[in-house]
Protein backbone atom coordinates (compact mmCIF):
# COMPACT_ATOMS: atom_id res chain seq x y z
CA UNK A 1 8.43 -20.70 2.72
CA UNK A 2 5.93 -20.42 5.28
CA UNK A 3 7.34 -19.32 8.70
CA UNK A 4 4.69 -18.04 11.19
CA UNK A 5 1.12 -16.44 11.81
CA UNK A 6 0.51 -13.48 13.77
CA UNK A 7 -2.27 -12.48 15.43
CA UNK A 8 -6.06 -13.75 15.10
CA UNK A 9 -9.55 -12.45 15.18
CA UNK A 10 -10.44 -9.94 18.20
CA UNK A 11 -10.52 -6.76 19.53
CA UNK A 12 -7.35 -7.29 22.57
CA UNK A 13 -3.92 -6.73 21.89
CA UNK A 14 -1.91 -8.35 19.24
CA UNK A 15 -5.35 -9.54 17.37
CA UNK A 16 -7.47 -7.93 14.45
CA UNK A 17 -10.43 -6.91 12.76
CA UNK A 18 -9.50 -6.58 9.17
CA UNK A 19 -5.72 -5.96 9.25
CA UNK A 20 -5.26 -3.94 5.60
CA UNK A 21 -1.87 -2.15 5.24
CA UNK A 22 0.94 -3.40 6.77
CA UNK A 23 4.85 -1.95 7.33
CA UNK A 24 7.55 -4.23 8.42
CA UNK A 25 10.90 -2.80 9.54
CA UNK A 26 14.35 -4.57 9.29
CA UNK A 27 14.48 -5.33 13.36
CA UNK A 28 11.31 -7.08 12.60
CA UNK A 29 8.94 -4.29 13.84
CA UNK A 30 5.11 -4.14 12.59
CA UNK A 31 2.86 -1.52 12.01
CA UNK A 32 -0.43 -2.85 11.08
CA UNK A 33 -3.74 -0.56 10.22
CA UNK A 34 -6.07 -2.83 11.77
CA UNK A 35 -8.85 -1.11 9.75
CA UNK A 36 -11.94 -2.28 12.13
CA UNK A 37 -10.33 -2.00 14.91
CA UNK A 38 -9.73 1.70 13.83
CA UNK A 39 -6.41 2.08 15.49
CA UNK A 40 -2.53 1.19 14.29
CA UNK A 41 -0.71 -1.27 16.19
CA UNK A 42 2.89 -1.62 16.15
CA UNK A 43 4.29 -4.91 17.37
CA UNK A 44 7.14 -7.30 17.15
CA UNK A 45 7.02 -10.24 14.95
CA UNK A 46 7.06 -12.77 17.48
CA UNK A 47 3.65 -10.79 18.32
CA UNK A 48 4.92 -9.14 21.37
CA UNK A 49 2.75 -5.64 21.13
CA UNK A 50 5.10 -2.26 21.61
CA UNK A 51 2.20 0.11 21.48
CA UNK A 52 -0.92 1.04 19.96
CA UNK A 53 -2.11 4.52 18.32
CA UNK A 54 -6.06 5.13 18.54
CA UNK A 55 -8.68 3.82 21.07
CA UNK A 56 -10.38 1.53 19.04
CA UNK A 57 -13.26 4.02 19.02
CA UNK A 58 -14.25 5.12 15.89
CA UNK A 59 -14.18 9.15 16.00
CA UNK A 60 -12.79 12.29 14.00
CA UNK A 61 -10.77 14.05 16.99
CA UNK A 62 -6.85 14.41 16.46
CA UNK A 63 -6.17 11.13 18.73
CA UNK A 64 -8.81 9.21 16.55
CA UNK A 65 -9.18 7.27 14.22
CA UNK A 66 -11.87 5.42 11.63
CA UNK A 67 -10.82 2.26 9.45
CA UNK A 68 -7.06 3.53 8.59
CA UNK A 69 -5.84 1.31 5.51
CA UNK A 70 -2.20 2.14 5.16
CA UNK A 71 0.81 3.12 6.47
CA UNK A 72 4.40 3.75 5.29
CA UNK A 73 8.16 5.21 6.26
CA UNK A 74 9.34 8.17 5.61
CA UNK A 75 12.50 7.97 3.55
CA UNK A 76 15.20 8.99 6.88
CA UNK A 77 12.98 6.62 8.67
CA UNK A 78 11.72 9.46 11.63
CA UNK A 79 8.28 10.14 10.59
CA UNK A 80 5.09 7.30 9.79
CA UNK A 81 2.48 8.01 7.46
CA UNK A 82 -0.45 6.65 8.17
CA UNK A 83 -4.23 6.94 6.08
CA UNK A 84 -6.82 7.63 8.37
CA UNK A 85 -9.32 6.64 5.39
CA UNK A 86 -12.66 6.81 7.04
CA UNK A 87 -12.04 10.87 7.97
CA UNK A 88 -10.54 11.08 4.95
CA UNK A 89 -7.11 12.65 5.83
CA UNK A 90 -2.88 11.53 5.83
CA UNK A 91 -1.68 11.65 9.47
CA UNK A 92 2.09 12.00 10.53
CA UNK A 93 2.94 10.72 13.13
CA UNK A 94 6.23 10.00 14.82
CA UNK A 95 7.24 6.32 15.06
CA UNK A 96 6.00 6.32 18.84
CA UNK A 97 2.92 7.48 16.93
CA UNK A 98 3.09 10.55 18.57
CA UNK A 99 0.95 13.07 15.94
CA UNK A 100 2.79 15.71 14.20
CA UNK A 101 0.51 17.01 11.84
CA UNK A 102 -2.78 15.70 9.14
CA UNK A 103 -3.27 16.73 5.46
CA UNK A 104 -6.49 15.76 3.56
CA UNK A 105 -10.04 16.22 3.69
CA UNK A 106 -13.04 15.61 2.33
CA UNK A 107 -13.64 16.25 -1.41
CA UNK A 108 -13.07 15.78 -4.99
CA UNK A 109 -10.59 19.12 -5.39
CA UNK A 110 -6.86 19.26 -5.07
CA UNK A 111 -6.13 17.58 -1.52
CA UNK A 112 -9.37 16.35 -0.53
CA UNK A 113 -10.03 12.74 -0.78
CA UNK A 114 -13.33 10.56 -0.97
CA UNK A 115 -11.70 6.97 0.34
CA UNK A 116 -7.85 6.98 0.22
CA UNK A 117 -7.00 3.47 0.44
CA UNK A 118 -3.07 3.47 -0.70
CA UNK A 119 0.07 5.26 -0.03
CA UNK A 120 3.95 5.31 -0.73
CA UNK A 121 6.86 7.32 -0.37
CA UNK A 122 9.83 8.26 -1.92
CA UNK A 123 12.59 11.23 -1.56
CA UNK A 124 10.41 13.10 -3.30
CA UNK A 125 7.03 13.18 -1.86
CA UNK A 126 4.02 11.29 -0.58
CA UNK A 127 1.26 9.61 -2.85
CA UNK A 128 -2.16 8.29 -1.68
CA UNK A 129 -4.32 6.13 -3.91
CA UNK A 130 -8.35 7.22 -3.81
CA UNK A 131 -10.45 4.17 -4.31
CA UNK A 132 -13.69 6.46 -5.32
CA UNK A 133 -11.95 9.12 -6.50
CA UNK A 134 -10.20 6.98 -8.88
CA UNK A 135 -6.99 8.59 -9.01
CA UNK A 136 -3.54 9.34 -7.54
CA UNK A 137 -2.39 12.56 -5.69
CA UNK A 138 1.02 13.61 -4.76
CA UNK A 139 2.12 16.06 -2.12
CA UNK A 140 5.27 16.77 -0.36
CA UNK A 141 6.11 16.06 3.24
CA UNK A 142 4.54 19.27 4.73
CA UNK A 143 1.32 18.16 3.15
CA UNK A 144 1.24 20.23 0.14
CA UNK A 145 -0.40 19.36 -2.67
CA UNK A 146 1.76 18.46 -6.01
CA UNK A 147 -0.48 16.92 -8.55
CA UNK A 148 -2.99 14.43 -9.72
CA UNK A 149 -3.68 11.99 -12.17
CA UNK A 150 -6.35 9.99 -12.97
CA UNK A 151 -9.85 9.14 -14.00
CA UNK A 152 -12.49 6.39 -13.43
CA UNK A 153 -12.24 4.08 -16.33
CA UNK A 154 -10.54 1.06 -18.20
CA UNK A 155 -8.19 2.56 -20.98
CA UNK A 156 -4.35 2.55 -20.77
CA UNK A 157 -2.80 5.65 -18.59
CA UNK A 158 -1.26 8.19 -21.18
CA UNK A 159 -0.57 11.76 -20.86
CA UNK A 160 1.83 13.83 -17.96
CA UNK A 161 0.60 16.10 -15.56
CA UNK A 162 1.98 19.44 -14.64
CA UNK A 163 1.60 20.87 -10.83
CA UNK A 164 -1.62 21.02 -10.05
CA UNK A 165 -3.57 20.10 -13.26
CA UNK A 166 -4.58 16.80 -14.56
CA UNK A 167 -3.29 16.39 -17.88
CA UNK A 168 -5.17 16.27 -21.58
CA UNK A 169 -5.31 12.82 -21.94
CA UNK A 170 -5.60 11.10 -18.07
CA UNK A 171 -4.84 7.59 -16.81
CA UNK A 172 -8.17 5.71 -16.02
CA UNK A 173 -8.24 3.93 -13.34
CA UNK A 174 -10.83 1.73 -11.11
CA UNK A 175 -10.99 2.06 -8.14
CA UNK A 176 -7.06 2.08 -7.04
CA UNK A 177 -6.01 0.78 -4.10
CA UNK A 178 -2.27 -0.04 -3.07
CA UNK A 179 0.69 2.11 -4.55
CA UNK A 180 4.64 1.54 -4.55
CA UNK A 181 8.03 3.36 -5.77
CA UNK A 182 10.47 1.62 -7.15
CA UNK A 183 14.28 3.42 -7.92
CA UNK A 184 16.24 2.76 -11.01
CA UNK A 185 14.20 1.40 -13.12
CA UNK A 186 14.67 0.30 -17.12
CA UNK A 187 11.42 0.96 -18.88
CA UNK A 188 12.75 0.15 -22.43
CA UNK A 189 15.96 1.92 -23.30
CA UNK A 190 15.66 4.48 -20.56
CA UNK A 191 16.35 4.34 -16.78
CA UNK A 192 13.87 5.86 -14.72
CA UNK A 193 14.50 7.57 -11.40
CA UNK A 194 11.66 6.81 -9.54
CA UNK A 195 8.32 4.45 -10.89
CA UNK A 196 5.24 4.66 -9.21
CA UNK A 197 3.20 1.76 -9.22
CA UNK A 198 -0.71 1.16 -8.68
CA UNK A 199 -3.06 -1.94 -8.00
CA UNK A 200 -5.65 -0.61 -10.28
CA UNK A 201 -8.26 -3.15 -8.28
CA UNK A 202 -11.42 -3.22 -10.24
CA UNK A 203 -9.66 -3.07 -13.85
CA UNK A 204 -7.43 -6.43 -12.53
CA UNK A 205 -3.75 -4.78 -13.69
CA UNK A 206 -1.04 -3.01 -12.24
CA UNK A 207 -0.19 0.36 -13.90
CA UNK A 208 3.51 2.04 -13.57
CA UNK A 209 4.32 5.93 -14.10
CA UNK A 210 7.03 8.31 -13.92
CA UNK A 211 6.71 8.97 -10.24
CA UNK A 212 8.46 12.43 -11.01
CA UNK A 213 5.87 14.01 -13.45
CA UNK A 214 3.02 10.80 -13.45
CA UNK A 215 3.47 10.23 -17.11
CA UNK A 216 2.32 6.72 -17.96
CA UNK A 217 4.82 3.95 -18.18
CA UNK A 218 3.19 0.53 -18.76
CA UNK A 219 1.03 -1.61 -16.96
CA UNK A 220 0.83 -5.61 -16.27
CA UNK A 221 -2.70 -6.59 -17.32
CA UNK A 222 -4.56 -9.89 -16.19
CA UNK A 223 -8.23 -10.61 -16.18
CA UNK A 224 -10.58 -10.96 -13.27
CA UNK A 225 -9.89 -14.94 -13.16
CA UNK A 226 -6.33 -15.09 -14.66
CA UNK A 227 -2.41 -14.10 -13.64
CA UNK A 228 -3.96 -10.82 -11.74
CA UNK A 229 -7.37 -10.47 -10.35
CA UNK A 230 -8.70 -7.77 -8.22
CA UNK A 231 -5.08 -6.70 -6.45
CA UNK A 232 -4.81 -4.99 -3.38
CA UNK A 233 -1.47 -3.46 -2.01
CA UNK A 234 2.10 -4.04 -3.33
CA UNK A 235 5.78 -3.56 -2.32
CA UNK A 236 8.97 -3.18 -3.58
CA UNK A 237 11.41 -5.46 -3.32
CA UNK A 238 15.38 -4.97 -2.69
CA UNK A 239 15.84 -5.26 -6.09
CA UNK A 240 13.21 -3.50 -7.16
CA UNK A 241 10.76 -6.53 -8.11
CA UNK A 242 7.16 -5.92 -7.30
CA UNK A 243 5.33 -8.15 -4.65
CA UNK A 244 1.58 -8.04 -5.42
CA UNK A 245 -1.19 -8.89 -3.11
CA UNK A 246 -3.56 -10.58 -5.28
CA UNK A 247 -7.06 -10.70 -3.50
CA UNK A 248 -9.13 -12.74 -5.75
CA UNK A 249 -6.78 -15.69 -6.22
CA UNK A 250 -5.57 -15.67 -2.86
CA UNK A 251 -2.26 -15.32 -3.25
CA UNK A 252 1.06 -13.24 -3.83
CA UNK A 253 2.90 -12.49 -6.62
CA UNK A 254 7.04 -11.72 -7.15
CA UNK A 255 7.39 -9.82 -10.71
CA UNK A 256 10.04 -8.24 -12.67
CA UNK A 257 9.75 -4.50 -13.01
CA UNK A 258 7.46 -5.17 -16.21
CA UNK A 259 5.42 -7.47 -15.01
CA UNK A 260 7.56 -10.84 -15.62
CA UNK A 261 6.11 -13.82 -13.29
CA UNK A 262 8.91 -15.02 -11.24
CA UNK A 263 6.79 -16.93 -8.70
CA UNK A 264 3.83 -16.93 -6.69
CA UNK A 265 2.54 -18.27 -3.28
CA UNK A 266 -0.22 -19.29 -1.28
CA UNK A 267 -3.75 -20.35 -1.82
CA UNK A 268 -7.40 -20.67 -0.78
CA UNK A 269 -8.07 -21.66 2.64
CA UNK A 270 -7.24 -20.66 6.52
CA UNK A 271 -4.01 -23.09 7.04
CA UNK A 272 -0.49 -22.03 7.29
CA UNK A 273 0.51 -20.50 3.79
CA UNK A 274 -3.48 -19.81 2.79
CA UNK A 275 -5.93 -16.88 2.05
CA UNK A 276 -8.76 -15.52 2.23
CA UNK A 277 -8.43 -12.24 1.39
CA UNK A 278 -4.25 -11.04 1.45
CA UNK A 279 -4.39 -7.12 1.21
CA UNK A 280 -1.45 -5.40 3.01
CA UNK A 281 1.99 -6.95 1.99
CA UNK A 282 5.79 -5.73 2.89
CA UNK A 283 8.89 -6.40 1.93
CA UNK A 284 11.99 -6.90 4.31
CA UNK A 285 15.89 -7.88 3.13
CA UNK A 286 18.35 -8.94 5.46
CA UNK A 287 21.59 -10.27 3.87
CA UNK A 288 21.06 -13.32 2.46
CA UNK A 289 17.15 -13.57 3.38
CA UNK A 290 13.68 -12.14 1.94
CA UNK A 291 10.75 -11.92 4.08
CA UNK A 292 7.30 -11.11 2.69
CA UNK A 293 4.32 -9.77 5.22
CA UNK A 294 1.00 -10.21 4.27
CA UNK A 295 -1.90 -9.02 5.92
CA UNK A 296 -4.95 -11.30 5.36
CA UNK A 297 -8.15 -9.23 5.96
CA UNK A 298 -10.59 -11.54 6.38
CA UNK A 299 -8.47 -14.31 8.34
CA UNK A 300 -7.53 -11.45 10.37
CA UNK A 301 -3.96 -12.31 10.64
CA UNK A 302 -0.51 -11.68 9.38
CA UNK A 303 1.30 -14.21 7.61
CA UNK A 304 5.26 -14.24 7.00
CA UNK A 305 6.97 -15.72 4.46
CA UNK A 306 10.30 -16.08 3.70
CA UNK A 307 12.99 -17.90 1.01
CA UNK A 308 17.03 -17.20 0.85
CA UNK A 309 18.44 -14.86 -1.55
């Protein structure tokens, strides 16, 4: 169910210029990387703006920022992660967005990125997405690299990796874009700890890996104009369903952990409960209630949703 709109086009407070990742917090706080803008805002739901990180000036220095496309939680909830994708770097920032530290740079080698578009956490680490560099990194929450996995192409992931090294046989991906971890999860007769998945954009699926090792899982496969088309960012749900930001049919998607449809909202247009081009999504339970945030970047506003549970 549709429930409100926040924000509109602009440069002011409270409004956006291509909104892409979004984080929404159980008290109903908002961090949004309004990507044109080049700066985070954090705000309330009811729009209300608490503060903002960046100038709005496009620029390298610590304080700056240039078209930042995601953001996400650390898992005690002290520290933000934010992308800073245009200087191609991971900032940390406290959750007054005071900066602690950066990782990344600009590259194709171990830690460098060429346009990291998606990140997620878990207890274990930190893993950005790179849309050219078609691939996934991990690192831990100093900033040090772990591994990577990954390849630009259209064949089923396969293979592990060990720290450090891609492995024999890599995942292919094109050009990647949102990432998730879900806990607990039953790939066939086993339970895995921790799944990593990834809107793999350009080949219109969603792939899922052992978020431990990235050995390849599974994916959920649609076609450019069928059940997935060109996604963008994902979430995780309370129950560890997957909430899909589907950017060429204008729309969300609930799943099971394999890809099951359960349902799916919105549609094209600029009215309540429409899109034009949904990227950033979140995920917030509350007993009894599920609200979905989704970050439209071309409508230049946030939409939430909600249904009871």
């Amino acid at each position: 169910m549709y429930v409100r709109t926040i924000g509109g086009p602009g440069s002011g407070r409270g409004q956006f210029n291509g909104p892409a990742g979004i984080l929404a917090l159980p008290d109903g706080t908002l961090f949004v990387a309004d990507e044109n803008n080049s700066r985070i805002q954090k705000l309330h739901e009811n729009g209300a703006v608490l503060a903002i990180f960046g100038s709005g000036i496009q620029g390298s220095a610590p304080e700056q920022w240039t078209r930042p496309n995601d953001i996400a939680l650390s898992p005690d909830g002290s520290k933000l992660f934010a992308l800073d994708s245009g200087n191609q770097r991971v900032k940390v920032l406290g959750l007054d967005g005071t900066l602690k530290f950066t990782f990344g740079s600009l590259g194709h080698g171990n830690g460098r990125f060429l346009l990291p578009l998606g990140l997620a956490t878990d207890p274990s680490g930190v893993y950005v997405t790179d849309y050219f560099d078609h691939r996934v990194q991990k690192f831990d929450f100093s900033g040090n690299f772990l591994w990577t996995t990954g390849s630009q192409g259209t064949d089923d992931g396969q293979g592990s990796d060990t720290v450090a090294q891609r492995p024999s046989v890599e995942p292919r991906f094109d050009s990647p874009i949102g990432c998730a971890v879900a806990r607990n999860v039953r790939v066939g007769s086993t339970v895995v700890r921790e799944v990593l998945y990834v809107a793999d954009n350009f080949n219109s699926r969603v792939q899922y890996f052992n978020a431990a090792s990235g050995s390849y899982l599974g994916q959920f496969f649609g076609d450019r104009y069928g059940d997935i088309a060109f996604p963008s960012h994902l979430d995780v749900t309370a129950d560890g369903s997957i909430v899909v930001a589907d950017s060429s049919l204008q729309r969300f998607q609930r799943l099971s952990t394999t890809g099951v449809p359960q349902f799916t909202v919105g549609s094209p247009g600029s009215g309540p409960g429409q899109f034009d081009d949904p990227s950033g999504v979140s995920v917030v339970t509350s007993p009894g209630l599920e609200a979905v945030y989704v970050a439209d970047h071309s409508l230049k506003t946030i939409q939430k949703f909600s249904r009871a549970l």
